[in-house]
N, C-alpha and C. Protein backbone atom coordinates (compact mmCIF):
# COMPACT_ATOMS: atom_id res chain seq x y z
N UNK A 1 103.31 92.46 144.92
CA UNK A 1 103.18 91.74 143.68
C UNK A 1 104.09 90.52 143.71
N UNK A 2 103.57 89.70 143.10
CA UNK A 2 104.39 88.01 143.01
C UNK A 2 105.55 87.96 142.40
N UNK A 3 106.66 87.36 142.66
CA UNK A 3 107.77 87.31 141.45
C UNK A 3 107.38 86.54 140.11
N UNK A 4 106.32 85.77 139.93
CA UNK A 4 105.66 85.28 139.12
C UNK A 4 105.11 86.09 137.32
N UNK A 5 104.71 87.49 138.47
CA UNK A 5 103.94 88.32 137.78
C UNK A 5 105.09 89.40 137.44
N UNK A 6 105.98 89.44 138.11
CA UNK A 6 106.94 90.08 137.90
C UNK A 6 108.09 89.64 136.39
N UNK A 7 108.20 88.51 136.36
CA UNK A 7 109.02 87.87 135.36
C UNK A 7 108.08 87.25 134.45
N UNK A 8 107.17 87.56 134.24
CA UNK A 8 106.09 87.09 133.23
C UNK A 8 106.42 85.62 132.90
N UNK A 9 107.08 84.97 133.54
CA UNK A 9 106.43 83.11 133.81
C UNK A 9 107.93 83.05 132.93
N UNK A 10 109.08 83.82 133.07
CA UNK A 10 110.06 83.94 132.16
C UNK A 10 111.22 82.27 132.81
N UNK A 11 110.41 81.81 133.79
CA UNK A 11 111.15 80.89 134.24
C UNK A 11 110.79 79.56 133.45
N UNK A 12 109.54 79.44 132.96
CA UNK A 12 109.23 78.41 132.25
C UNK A 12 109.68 77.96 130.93
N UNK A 13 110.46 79.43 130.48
CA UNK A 13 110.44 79.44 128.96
C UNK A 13 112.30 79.02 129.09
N UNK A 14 112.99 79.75 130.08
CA UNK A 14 113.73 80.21 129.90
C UNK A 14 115.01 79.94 130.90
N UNK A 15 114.21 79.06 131.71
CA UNK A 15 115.38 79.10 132.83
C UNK A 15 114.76 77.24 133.45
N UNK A 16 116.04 76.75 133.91
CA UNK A 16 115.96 74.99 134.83
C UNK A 16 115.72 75.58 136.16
N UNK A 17 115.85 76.75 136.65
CA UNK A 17 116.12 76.85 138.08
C UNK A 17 115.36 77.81 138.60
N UNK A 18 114.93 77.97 139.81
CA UNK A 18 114.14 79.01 140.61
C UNK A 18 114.70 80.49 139.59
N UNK A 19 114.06 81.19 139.69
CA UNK A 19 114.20 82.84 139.43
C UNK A 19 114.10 83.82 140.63
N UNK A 20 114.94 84.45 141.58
CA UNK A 20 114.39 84.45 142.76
C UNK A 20 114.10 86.35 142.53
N UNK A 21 114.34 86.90 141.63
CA UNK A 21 114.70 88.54 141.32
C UNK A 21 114.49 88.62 139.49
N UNK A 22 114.28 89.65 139.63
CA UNK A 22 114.20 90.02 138.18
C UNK A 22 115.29 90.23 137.22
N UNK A 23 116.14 90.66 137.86
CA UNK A 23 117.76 90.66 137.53
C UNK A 23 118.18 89.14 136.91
N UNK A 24 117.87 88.49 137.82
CA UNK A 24 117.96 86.76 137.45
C UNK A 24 117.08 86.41 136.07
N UNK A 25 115.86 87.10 135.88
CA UNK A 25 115.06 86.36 134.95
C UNK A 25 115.59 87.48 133.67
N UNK A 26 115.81 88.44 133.60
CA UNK A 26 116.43 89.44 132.80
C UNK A 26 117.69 88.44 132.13
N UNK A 27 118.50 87.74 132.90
CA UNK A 27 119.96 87.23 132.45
C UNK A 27 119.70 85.92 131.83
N UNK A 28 118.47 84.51 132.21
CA UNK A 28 117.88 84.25 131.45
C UNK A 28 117.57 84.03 130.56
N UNK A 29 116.49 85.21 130.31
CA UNK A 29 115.81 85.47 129.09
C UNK A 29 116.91 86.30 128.05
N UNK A 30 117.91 86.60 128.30
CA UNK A 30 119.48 86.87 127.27
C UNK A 30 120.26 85.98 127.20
N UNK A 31 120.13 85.24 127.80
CA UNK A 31 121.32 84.19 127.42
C UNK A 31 120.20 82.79 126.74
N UNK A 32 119.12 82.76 126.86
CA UNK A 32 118.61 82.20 125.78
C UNK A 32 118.37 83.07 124.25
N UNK A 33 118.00 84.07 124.52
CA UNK A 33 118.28 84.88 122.97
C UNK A 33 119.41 84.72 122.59
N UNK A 34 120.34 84.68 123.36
CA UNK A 34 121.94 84.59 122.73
C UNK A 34 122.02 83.07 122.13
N UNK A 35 121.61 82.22 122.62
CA UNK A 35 121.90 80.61 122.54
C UNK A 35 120.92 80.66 120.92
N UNK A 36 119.65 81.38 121.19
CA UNK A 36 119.02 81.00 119.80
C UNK A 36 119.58 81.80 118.31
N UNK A 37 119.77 82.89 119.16
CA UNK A 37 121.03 83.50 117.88
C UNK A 37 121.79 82.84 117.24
N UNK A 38 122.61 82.32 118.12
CA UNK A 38 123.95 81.61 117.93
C UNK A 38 123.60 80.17 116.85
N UNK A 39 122.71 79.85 117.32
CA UNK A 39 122.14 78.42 116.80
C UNK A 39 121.27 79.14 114.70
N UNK A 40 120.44 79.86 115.05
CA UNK A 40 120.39 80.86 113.94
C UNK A 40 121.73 81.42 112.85
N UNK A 41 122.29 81.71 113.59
CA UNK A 41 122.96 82.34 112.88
C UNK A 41 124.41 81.15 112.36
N UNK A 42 124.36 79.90 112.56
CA UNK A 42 125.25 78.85 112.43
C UNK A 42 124.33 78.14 111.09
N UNK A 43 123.18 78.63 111.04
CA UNK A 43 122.79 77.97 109.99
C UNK A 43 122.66 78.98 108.70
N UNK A 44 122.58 80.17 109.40
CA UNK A 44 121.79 81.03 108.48
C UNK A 44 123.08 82.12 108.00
N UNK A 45 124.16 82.00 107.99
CA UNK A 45 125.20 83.29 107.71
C UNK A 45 125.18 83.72 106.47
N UNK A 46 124.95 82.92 105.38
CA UNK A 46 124.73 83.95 104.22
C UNK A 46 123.55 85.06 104.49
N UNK A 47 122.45 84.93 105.27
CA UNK A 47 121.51 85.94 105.19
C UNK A 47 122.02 86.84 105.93
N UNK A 48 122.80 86.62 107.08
CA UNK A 48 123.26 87.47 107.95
C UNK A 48 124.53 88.75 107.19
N UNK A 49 125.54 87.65 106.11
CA UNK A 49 126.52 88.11 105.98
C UNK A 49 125.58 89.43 104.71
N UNK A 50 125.08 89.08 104.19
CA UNK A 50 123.84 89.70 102.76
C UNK A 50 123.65 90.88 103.91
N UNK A 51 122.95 90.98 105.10
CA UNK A 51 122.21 92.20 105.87
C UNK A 51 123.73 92.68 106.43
N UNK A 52 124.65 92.46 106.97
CA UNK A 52 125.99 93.19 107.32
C UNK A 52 126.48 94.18 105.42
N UNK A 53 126.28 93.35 104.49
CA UNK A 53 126.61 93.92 103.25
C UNK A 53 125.89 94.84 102.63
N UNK A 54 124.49 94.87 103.47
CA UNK A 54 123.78 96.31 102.82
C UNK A 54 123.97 97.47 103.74
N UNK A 55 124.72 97.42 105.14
CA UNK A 55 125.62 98.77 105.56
C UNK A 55 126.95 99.04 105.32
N UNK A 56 127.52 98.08 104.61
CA UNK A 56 128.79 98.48 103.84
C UNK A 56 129.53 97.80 104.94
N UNK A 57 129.57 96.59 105.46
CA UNK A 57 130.54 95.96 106.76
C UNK A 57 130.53 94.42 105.47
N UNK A 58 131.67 94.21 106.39
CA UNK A 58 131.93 92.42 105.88
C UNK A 58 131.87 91.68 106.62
N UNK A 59 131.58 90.54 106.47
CA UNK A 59 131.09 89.53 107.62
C UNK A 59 131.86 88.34 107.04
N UNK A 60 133.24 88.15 107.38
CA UNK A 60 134.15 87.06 107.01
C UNK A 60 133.57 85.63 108.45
């Protein structure tokens, strides 16, 4: 099977550079969820801090 088909094209979305393993496209595709989080959650913290406040945590 192709590494292609293997990383479901996770290089296009998700990565500048070859993907040569799945391990590689796995780290990727998390460190862009992390980047869009981060970017999310810089705009959005009252909604975030509101969902930490309905399990009883504080989100200073």
């Amino acid at each position: 099977m192709r590494l292609p088909c293997l990383t479901g094209g996770l290089r296009r979305r998700w990565a500048n550079q070859r993907l040569e393993t799945f391990t590689e496209a796995l780290e990727a595709f998390r460190t862009g969820i992390s980047y869009r989080f981060a970017a999310w959650l810089n705009q959005n913290t009252d909604v975030f801090a509101a969902h930490k406040a309905r399990f009883g945590l504080i989100w200073a």
